[in-house]
Protein backbone atom coordinates (compact mmCIF):
# COMPACT_ATOMS: atom_id res chain seq x y z
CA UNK A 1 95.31 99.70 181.58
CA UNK A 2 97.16 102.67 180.17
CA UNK A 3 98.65 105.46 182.45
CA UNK A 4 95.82 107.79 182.60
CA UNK A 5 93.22 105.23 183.72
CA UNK A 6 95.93 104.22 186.28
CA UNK A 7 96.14 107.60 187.54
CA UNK A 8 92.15 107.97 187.94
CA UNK A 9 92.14 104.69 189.88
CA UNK A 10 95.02 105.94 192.31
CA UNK A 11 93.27 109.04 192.34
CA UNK A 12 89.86 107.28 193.09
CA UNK A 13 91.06 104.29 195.74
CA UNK A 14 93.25 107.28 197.49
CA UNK A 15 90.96 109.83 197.28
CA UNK A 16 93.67 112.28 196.30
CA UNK A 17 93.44 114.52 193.01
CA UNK A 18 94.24 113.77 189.82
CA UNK A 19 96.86 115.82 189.74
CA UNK A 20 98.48 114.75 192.71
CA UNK A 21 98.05 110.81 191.38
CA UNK A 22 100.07 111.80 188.63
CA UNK A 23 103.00 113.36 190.43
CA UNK A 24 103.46 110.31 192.52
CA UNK A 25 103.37 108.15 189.09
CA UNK A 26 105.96 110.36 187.38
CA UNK A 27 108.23 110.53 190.71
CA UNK A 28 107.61 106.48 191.23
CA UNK A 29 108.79 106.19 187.52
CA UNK A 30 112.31 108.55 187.57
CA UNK A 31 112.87 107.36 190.83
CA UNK A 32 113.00 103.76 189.52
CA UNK A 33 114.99 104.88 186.22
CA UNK A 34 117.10 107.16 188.09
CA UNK A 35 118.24 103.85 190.43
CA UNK A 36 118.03 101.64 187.34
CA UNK A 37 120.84 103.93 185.76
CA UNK A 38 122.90 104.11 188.64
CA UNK A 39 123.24 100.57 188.32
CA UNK A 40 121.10 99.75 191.76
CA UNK A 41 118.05 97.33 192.00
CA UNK A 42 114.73 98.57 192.71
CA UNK A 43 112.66 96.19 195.05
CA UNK A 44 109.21 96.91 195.67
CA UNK A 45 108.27 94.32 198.45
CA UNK A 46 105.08 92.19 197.09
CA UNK A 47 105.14 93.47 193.79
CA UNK A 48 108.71 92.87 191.86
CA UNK A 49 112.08 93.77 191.49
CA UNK A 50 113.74 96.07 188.64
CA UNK A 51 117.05 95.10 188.01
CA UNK A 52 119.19 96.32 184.63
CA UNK A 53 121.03 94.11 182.44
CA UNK A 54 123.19 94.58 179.29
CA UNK A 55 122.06 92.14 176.32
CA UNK A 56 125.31 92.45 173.86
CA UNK A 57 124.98 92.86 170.41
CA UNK A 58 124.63 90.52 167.64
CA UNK A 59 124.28 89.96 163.92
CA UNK A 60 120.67 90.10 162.60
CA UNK A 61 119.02 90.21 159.32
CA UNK A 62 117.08 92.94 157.47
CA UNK A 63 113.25 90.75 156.86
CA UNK A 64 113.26 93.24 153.40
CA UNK A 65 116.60 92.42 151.74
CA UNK A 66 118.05 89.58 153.73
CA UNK A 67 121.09 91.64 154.70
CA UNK A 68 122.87 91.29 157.73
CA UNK A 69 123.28 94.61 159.82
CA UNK A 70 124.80 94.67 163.05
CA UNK A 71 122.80 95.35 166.10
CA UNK A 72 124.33 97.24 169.01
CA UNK A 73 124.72 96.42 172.63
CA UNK A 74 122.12 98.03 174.48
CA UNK A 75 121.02 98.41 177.97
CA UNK A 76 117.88 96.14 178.84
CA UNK A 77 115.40 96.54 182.31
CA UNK A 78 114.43 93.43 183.49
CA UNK A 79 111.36 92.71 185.87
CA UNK A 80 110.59 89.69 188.48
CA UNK A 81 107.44 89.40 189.64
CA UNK A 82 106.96 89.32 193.34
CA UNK A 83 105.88 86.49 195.05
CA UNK A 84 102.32 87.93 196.10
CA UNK A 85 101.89 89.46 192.95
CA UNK A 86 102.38 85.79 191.54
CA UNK A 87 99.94 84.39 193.88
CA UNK A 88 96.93 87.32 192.91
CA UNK A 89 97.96 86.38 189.17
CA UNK A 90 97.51 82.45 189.87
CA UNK A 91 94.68 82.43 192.40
């Protein structure tokens, strides 16, 4: 599912408009980002939690030439799954 059929199935199980789907989506996403950045978790009860963690850099190789180039540390989101969420996933 891409973001455009998610917003016609918010838009279609809510019976709100398009439109209005697609606010919520983009204000669900910077919300999350904006608490993501601030260095906060983002819990959303039955579905998962956001959290952000830095993976440090490292060494790595270029596949072409073989040649090591450094790769920078880089901020990383992480996601846990919910515990219903698991349980719709496994039923």
């Amino acid at each position: 599912m891409n973001k455009s059929e998610l917003i016609d199935k918010i838009s279609a199980d809510a019976g709100i408009t398009k439109a209005a789907a697609a606010k919520t989506i983009e204000a669900m996403v910077d919300g999350i980002a904006h608490s993501l950045k601030a260095g906060e978790r983002t819990t959303l009860v039955g579905f998962g939690t956001f959290t952000m963690s830095l993976r440090k850099g490292r060494m790595g190789r270029n596949p072409q030439t073989g040649a090591e180039i450094p790769i920078p540390a880089k901020n990383v989101v992480k996601f846990r799954a919910g515990k219903e969420l698991e349980e719709i996933l496994n039923s």
